[in-house]
PDB file of N, CA and C in Angstrom:
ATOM      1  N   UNK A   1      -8.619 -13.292 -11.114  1.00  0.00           N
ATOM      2  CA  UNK A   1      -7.934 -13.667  -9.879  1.00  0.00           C
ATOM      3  C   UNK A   1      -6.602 -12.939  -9.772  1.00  0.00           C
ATOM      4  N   UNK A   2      -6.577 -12.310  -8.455  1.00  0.00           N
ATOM      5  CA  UNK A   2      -4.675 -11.551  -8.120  1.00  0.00           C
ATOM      6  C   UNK A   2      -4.151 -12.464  -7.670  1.00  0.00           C
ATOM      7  N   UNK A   3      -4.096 -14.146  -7.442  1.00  0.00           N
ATOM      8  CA  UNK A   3      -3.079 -14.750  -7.001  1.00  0.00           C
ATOM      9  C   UNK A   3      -1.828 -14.854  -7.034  1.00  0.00           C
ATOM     10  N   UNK A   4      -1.167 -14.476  -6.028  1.00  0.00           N
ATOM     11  CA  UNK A   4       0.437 -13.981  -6.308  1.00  0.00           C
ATOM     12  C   UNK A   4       0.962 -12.874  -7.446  1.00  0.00           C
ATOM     13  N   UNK A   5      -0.252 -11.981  -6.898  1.00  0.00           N
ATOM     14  CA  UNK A   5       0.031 -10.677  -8.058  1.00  0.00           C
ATOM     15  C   UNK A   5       0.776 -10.099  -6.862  1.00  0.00           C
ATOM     16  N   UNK A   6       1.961  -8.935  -6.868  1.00  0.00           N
ATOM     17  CA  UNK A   6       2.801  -8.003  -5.726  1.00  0.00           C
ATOM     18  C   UNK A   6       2.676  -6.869  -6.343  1.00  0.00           C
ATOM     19  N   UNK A   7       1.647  -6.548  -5.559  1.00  0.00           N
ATOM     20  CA  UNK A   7       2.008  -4.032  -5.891  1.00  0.00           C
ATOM     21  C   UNK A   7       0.735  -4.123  -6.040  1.00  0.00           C
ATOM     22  N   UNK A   8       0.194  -2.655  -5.770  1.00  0.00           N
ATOM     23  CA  UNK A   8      -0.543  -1.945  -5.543  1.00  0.00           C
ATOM     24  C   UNK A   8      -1.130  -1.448  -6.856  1.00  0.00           C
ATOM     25  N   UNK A   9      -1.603  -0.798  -7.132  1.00  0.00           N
ATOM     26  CA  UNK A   9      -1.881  -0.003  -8.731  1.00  0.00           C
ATOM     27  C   UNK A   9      -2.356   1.088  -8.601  1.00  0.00           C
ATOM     28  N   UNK A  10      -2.862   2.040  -7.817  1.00  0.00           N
ATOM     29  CA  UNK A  10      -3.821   2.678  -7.174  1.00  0.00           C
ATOM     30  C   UNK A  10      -4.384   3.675  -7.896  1.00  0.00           C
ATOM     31  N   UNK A  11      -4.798   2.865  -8.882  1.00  0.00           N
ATOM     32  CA  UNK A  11      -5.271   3.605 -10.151  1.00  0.00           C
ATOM     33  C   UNK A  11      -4.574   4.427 -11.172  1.00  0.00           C
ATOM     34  N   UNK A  12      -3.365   4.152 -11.031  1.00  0.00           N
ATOM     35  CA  UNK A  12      -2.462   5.274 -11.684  1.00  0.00           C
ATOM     36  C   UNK A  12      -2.046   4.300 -12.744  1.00  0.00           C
ATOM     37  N   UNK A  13      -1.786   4.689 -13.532  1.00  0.00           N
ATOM     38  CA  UNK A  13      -0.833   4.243 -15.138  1.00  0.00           C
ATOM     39  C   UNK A  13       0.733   3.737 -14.393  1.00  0.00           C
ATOM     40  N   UNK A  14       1.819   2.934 -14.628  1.00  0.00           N
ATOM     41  CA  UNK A  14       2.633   2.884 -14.073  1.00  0.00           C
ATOM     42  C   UNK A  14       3.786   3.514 -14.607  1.00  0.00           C
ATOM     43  N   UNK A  15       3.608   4.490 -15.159  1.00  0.00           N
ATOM     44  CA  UNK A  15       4.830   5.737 -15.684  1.00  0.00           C
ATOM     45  C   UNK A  15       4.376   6.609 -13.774  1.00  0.00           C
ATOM     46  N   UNK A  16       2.987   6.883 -13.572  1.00  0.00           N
ATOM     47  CA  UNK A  16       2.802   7.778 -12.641  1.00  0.00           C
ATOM     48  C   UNK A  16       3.390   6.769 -11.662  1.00  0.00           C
ATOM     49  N   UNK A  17       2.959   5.620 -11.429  1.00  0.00           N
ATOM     50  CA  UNK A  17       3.198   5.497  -9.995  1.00  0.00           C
ATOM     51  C   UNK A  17       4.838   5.130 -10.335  1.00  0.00           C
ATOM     52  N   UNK A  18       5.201   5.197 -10.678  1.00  0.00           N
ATOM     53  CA  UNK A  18       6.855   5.185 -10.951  1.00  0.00           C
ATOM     54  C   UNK A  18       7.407   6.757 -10.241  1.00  0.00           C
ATOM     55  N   UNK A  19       6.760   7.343 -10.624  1.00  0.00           N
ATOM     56  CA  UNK A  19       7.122   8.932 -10.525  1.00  0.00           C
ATOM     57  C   UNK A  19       6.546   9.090  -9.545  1.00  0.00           C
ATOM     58  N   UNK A  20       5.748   8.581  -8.661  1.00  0.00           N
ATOM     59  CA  UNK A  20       4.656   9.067  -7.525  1.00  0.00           C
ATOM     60  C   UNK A  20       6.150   8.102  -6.464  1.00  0.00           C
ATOM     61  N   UNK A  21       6.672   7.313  -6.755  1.00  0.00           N
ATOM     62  CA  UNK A  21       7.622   6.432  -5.535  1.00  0.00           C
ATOM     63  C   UNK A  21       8.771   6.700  -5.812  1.00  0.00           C
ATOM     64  N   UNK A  22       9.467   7.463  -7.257  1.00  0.00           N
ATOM     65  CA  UNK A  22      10.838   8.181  -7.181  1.00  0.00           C
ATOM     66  C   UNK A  22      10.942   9.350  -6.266  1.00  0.00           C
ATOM     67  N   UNK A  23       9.980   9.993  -6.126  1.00  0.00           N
ATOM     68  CA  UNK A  23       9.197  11.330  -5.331  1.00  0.00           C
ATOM     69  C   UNK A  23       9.429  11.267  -3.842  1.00  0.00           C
ATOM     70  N   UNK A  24       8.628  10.129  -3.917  1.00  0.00           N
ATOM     71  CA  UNK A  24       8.309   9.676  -2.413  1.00  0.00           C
ATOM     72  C   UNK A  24      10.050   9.241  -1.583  1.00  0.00           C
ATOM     73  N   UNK A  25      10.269   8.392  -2.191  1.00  0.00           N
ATOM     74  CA  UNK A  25      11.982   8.240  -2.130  1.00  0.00           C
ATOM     75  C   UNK A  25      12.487   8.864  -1.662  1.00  0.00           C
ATOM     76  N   UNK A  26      12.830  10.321  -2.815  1.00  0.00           N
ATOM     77  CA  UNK A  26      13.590  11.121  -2.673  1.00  0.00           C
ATOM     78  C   UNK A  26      13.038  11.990  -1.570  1.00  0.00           C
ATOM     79  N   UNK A  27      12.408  12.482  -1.094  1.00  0.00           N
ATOM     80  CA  UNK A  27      11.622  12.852   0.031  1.00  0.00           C
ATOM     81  C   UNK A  27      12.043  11.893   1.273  1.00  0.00           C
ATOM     82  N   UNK A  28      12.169  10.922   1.337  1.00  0.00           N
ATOM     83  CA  UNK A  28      12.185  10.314   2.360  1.00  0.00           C
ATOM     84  C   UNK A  28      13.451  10.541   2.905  1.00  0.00           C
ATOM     85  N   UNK A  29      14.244  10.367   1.659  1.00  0.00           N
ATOM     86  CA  UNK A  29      16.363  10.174   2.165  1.00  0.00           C
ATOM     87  C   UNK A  29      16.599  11.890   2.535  1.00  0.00           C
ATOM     88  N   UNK A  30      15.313  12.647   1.798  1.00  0.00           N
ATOM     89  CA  UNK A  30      15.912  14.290   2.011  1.00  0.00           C
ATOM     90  C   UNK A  30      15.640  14.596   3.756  1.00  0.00           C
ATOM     91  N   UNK A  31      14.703  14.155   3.575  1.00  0.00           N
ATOM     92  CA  UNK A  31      13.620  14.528   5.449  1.00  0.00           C
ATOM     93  C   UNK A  31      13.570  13.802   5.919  1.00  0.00           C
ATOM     94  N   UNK A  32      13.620  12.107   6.336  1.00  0.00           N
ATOM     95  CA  UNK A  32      14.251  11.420   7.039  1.00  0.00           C
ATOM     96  C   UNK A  32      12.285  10.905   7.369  1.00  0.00           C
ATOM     97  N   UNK A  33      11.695  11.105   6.976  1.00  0.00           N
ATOM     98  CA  UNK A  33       9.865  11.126   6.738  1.00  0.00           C
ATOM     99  C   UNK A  33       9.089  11.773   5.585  1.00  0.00           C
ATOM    100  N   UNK A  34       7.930  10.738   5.715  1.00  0.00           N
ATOM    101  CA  UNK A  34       7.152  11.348   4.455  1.00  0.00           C
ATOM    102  C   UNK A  34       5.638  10.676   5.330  1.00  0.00           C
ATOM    103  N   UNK A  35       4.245  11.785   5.646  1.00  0.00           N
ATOM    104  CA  UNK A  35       3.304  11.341   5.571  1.00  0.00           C
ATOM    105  C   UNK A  35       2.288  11.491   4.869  1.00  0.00           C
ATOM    106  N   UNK A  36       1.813  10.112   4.140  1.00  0.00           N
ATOM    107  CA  UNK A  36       1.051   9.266   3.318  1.00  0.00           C
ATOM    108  C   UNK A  36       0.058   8.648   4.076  1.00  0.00           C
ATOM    109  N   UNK A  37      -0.941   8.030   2.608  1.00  0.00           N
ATOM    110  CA  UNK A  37      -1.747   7.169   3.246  1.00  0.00           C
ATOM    111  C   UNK A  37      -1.066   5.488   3.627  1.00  0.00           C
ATOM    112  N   UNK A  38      -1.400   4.780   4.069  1.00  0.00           N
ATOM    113  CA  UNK A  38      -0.817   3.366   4.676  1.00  0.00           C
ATOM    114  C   UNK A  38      -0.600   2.738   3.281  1.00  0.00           C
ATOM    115  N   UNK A  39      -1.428   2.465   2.841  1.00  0.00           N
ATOM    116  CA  UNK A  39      -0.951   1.646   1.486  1.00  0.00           C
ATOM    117  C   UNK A  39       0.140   2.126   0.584  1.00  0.00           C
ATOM    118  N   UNK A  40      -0.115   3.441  -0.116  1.00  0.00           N
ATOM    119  CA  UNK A  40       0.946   3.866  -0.109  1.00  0.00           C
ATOM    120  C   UNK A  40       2.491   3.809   0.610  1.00  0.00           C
ATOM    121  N   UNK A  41       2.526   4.025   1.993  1.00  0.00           N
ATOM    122  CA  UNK A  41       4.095   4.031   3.127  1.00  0.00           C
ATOM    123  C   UNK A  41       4.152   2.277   2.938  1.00  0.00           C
ATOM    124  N   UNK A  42       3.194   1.551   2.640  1.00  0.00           N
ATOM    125  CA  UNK A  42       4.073   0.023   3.147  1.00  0.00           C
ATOM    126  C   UNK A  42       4.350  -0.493   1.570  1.00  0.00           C
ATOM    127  N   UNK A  43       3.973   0.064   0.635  1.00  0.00           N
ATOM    128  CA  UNK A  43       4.650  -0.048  -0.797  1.00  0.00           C
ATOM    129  C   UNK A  43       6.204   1.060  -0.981  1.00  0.00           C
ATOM    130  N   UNK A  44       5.732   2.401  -0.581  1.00  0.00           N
ATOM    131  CA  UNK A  44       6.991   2.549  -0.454  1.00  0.00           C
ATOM    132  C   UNK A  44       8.106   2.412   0.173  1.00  0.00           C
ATOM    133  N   UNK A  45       7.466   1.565   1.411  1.00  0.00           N
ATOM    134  CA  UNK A  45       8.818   0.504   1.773  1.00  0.00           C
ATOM    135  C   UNK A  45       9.326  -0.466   0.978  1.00  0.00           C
ATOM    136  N   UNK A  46       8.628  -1.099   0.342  1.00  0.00           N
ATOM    137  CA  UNK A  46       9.366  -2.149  -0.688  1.00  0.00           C
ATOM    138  C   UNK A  46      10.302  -1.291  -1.429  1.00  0.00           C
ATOM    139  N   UNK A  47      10.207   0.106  -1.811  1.00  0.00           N
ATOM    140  CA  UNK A  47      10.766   0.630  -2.792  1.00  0.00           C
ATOM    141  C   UNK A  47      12.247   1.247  -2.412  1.00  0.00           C
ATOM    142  N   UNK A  48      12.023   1.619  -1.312  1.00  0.00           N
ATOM    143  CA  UNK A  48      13.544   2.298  -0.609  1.00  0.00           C
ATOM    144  C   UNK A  48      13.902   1.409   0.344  1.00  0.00           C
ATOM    145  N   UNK A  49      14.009   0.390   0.827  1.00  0.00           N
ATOM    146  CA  UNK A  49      14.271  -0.630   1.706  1.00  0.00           C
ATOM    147  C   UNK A  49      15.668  -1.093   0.511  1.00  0.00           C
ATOM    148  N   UNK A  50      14.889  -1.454  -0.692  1.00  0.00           N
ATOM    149  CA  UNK A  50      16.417  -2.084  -1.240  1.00  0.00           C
ATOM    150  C   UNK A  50      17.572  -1.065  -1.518  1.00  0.00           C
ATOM    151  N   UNK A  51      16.845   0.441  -2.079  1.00  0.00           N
ATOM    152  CA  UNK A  51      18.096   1.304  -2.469  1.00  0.00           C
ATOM    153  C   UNK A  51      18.557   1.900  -1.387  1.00  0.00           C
ATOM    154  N   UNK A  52      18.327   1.631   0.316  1.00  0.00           N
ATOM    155  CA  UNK A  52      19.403   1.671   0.976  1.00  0.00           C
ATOM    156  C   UNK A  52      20.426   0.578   1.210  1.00  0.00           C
ATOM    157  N   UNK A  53      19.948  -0.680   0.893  1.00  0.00           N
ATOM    158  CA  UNK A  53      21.058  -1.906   1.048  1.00  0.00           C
ATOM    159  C   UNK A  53      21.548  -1.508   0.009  1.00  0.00           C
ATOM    160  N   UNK A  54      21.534  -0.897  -1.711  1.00  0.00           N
ATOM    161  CA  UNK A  54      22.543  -0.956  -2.368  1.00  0.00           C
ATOM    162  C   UNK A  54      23.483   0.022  -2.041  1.00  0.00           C
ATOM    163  N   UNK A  55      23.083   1.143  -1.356  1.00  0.00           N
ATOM    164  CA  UNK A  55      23.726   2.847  -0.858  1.00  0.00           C
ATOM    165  C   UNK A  55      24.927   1.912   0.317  1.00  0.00           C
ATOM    166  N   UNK A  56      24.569   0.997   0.772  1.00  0.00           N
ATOM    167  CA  UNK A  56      25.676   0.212   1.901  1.00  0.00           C
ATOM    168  C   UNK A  56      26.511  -0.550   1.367  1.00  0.00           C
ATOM    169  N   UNK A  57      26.355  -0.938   0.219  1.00  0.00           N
ATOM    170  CA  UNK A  57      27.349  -1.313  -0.956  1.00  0.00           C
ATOM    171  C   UNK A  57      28.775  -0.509  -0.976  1.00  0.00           C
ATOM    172  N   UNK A  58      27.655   0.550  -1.638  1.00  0.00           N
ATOM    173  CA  UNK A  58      28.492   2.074  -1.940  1.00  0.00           C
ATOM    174  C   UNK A  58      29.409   2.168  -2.996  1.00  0.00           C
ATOM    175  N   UNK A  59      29.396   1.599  -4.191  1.00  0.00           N
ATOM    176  CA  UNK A  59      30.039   1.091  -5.469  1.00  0.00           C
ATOM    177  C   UNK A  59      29.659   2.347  -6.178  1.00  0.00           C
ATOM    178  N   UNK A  60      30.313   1.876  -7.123  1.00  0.00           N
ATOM    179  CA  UNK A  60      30.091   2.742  -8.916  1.00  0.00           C
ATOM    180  C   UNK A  60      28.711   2.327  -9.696  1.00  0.00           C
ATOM    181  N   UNK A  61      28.208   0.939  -9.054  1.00  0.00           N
ATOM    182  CA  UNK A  61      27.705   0.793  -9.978  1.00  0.00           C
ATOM    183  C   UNK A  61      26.162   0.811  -8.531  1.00  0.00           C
ATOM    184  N   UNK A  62      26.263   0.585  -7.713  1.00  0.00           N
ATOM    185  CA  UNK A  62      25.490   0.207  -6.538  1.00  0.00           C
ATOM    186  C   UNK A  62      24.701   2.157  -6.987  1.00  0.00           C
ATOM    187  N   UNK A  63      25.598   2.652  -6.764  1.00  0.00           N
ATOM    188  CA  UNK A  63      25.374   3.967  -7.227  1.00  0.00           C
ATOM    189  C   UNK A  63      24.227   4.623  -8.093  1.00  0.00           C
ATOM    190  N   UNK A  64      24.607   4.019  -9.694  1.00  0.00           N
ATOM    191  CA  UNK A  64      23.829   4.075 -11.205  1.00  0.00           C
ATOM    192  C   UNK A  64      22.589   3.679 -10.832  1.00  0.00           C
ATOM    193  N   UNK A  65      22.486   2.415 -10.239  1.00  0.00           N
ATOM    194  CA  UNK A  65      21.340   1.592 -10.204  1.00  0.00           C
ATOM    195  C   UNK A  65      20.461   2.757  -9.433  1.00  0.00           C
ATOM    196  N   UNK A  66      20.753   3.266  -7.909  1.00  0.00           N
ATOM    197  CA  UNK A  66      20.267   3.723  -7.341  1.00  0.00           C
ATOM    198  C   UNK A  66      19.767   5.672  -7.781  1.00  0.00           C
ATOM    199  N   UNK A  67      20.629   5.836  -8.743  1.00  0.00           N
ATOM    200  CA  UNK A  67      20.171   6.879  -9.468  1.00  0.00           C
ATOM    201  C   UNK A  67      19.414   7.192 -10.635  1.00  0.00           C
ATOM    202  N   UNK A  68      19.189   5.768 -11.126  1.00  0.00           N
ATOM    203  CA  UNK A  68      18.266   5.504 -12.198  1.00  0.00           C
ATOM    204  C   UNK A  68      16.895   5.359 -11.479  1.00  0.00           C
ATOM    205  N   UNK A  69      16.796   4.897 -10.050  1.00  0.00           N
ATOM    206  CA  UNK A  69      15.455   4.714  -9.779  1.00  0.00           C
ATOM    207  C   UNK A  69      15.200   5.843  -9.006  1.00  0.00           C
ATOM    208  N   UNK A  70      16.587   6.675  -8.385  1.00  0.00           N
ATOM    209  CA  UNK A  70      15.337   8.214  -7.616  1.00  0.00           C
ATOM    210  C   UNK A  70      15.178   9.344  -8.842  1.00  0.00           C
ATOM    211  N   UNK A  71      16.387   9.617  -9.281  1.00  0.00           N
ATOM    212  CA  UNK A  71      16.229  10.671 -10.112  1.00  0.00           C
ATOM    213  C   UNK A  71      16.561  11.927  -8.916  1.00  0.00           C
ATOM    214  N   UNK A  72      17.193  12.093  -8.136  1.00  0.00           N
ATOM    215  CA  UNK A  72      17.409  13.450  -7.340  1.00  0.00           C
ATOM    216  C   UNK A  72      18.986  13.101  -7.009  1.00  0.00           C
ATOM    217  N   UNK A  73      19.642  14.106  -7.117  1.00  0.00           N
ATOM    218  CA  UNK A  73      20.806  14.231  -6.887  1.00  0.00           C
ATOM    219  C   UNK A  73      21.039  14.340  -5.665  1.00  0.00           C
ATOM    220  N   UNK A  74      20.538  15.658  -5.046  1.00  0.00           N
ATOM    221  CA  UNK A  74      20.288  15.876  -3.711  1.00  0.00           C
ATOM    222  C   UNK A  74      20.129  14.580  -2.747  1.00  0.00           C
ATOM    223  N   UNK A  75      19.195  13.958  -3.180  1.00  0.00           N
ATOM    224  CA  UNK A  75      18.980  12.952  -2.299  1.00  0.00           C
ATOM    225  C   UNK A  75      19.567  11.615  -2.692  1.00  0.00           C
ATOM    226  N   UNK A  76      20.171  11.396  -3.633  1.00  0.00           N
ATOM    227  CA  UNK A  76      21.210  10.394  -4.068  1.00  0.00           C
ATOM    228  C   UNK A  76      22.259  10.847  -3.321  1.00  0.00           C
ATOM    229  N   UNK A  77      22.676  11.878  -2.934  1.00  0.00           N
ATOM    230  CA  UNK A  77      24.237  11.957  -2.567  1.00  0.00           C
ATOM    231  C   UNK A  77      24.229  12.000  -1.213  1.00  0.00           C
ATOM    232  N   UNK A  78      22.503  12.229  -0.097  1.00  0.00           N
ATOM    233  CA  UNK A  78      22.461  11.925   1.171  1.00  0.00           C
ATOM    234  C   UNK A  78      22.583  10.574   1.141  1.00  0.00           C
ATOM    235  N   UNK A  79      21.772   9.604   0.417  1.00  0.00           N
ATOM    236  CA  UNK A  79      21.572   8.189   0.804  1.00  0.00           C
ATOM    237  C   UNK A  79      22.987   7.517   1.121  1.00  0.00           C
ATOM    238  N   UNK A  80      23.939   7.942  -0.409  1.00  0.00           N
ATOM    239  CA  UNK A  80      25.272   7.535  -0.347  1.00  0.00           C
ATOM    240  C   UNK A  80      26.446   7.721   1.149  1.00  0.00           C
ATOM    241  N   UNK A  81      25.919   8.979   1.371  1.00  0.00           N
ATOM    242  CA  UNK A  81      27.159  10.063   2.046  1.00  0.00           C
ATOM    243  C   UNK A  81      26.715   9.694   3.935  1.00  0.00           C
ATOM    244  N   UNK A  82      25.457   9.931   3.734  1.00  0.00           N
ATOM    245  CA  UNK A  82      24.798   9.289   5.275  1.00  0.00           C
ATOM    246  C   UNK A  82      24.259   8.377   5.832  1.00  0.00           C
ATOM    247  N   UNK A  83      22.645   7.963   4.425  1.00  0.00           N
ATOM    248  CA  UNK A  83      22.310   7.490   4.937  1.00  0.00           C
ATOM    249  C   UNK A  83      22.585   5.757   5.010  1.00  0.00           C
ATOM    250  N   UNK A  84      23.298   5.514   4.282  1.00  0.00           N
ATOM    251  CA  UNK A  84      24.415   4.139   3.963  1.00  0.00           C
ATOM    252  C   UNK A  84      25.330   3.973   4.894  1.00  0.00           C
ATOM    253  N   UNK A  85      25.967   4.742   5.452  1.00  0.00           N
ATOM    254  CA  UNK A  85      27.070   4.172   6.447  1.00  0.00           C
ATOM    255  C   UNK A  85      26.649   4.071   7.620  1.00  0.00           C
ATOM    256  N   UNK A  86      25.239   4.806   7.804  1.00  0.00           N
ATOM    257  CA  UNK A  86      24.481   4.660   9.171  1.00  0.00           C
ATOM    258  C   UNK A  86      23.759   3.799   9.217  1.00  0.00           C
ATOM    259  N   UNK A  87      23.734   2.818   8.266  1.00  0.00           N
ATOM    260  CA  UNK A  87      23.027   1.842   8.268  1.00  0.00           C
ATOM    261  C   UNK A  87      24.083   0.703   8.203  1.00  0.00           C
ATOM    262  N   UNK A  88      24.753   0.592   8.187  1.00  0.00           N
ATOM    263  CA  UNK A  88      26.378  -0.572   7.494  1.00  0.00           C
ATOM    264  C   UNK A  88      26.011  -1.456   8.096  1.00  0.00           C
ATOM    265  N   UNK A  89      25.678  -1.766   9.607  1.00  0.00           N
ATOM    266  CA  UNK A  89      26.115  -2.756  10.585  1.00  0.00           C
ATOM    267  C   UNK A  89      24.317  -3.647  10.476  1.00  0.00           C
ATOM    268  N   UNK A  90      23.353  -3.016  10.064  1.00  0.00           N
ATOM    269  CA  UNK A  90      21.669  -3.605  10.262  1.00  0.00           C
ATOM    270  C   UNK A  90      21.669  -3.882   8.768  1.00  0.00           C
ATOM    271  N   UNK A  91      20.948  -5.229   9.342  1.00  0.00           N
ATOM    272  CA  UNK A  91      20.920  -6.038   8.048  1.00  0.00           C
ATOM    273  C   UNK A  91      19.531  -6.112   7.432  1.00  0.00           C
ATOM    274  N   UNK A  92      18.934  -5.167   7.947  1.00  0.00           N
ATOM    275  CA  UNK A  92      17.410  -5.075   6.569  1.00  0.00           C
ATOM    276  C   UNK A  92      16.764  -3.899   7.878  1.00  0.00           C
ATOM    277  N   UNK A  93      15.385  -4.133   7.292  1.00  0.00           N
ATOM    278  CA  UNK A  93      14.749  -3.391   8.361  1.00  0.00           C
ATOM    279  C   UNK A  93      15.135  -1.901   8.574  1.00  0.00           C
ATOM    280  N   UNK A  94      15.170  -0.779   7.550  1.00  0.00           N
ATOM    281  CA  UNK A  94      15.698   0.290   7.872  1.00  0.00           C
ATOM    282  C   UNK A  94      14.323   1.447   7.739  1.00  0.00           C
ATOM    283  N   UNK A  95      13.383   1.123   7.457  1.00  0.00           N
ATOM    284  CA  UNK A  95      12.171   1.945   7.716  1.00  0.00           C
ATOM    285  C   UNK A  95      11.119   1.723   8.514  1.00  0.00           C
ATOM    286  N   UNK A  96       9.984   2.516   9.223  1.00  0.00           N
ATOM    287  CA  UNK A  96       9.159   2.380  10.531  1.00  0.00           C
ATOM    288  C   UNK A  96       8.104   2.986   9.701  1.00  0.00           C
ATOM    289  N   UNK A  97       6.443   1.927   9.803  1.00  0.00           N
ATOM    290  CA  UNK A  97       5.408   2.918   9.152  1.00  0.00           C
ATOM    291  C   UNK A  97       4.644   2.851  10.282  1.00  0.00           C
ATOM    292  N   UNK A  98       4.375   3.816  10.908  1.00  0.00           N
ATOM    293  CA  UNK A  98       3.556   4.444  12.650  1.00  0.00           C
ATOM    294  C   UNK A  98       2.402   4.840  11.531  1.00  0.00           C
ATOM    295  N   UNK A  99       1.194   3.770  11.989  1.00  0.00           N
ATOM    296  CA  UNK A  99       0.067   4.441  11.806  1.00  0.00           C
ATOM    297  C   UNK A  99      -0.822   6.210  12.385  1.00  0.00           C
ATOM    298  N   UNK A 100      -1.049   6.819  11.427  1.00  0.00           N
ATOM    299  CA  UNK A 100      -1.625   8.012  12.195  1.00  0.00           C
ATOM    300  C   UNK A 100      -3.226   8.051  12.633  1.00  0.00           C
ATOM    301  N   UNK A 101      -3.665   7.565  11.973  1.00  0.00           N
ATOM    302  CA  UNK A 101      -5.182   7.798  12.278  1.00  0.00           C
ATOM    303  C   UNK A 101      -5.833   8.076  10.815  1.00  0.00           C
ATOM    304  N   UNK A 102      -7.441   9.225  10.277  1.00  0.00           N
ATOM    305  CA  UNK A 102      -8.068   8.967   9.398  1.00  0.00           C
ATOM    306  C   UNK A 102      -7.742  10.545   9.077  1.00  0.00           C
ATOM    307  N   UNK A 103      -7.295  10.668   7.758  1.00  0.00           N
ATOM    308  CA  UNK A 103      -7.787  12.208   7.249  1.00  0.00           C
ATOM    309  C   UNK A 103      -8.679  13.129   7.697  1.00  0.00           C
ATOM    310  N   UNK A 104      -8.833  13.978   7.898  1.00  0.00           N
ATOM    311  CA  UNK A 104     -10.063  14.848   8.064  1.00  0.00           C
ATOM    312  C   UNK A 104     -11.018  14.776   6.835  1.00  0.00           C
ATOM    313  N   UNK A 105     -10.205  14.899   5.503  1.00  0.00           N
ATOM    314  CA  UNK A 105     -11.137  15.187   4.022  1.00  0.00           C
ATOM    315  C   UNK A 105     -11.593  14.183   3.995  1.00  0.00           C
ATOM    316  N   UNK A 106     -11.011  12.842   3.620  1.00  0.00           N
ATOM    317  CA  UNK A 106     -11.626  11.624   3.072  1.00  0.00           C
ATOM    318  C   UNK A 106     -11.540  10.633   3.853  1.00  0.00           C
ATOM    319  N   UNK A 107     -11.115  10.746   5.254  1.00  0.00           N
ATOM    320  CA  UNK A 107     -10.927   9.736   6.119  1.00  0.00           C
ATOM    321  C   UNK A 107     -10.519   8.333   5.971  1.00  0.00           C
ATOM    322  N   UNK A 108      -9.022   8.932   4.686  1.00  0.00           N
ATOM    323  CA  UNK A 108      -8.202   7.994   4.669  1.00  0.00           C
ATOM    324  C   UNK A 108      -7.496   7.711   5.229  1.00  0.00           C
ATOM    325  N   UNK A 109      -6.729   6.166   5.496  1.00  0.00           N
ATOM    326  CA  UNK A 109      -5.858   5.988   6.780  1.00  0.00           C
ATOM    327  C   UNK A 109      -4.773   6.376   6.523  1.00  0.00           C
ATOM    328  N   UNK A 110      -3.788   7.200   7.114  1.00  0.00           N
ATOM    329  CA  UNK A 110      -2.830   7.855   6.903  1.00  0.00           C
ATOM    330  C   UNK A 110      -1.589   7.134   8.062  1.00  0.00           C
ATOM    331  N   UNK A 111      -0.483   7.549   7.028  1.00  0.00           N
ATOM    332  CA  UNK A 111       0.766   6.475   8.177  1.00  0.00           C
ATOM    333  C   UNK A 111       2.036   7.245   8.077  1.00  0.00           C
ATOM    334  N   UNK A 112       2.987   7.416   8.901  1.00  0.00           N
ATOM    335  CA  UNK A 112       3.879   8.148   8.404  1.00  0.00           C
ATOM    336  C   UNK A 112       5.144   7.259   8.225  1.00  0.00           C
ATOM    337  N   UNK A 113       6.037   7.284   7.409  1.00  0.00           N
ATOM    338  CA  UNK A 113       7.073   6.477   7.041  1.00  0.00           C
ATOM    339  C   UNK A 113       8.285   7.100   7.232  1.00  0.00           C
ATOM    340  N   UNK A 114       9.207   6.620   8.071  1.00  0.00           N
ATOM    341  CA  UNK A 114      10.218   7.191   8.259  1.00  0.00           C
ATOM    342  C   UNK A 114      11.433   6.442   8.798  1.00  0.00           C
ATOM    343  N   UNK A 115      12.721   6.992   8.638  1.00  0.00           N
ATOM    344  CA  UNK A 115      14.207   6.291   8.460  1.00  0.00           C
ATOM    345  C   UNK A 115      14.492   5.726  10.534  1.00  0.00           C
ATOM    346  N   UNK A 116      14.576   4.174  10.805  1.00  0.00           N
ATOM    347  CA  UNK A 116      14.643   3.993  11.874  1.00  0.00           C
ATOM    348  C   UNK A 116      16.370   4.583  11.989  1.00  0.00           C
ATOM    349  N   UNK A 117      16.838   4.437  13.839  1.00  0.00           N
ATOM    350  CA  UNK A 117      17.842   5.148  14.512  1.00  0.00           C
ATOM    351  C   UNK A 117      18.499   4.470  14.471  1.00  0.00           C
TER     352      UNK A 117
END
């Protein structure tokens, strides 16, 4: 039974899917979008939803936390520098997953995830 199990597994070991949503992350804060399949974009909303409320912090330590879980500099120092103060005033809710339709290859459902205005 998964009763009140939370996350996905999607067959991966969880070193990968650790590294498959630091990725995804950092991609997201770099390009402002990332398109994925749906399951994937509404897990990696759980995942960058909080490390922009800590980027609105904007601490020393709000910081660490948030660089221990992307691992990109590049995109640690957008989240901090932009995408945190453009968010200051909204109190959750900072990503949009717009369904796309089915793959061509495997006619998986695909969604694109990206930073709301």
């Amino acid at each position: 039974m998964r009763h009140r199990k939370k996350g996905r597994h999607f067959g991966r070991t969880a070193e990968h899917r650790k590294a498959m949503f630091r990725n995804m992350a950092a991609s997201l804060f770099l390009h402002g979008r990332v398109e994925t399949t749906t399951e994937k974009a509404k897990e990696l909303r759980q995942y960058a939803e909080p490390l922009i409320t800590r980027a609105k912090r904007g601490d020393l330590h709000a910081r660490r936390v948030a660089a221990r879980a992307i691992g990109n500099d590049e995109a640690l120092s957008k989240l901090f520098g932009e995408i945190g103060p453009r968010f200051a005033q909204r109190p959750g809710g900072y990503t949009r997953v717009r369904h796309l339709g089915h793959r061509p290859g495997d006619a998986a459902d695909m969604a694109l995830v990206e930073l709301v205005e």
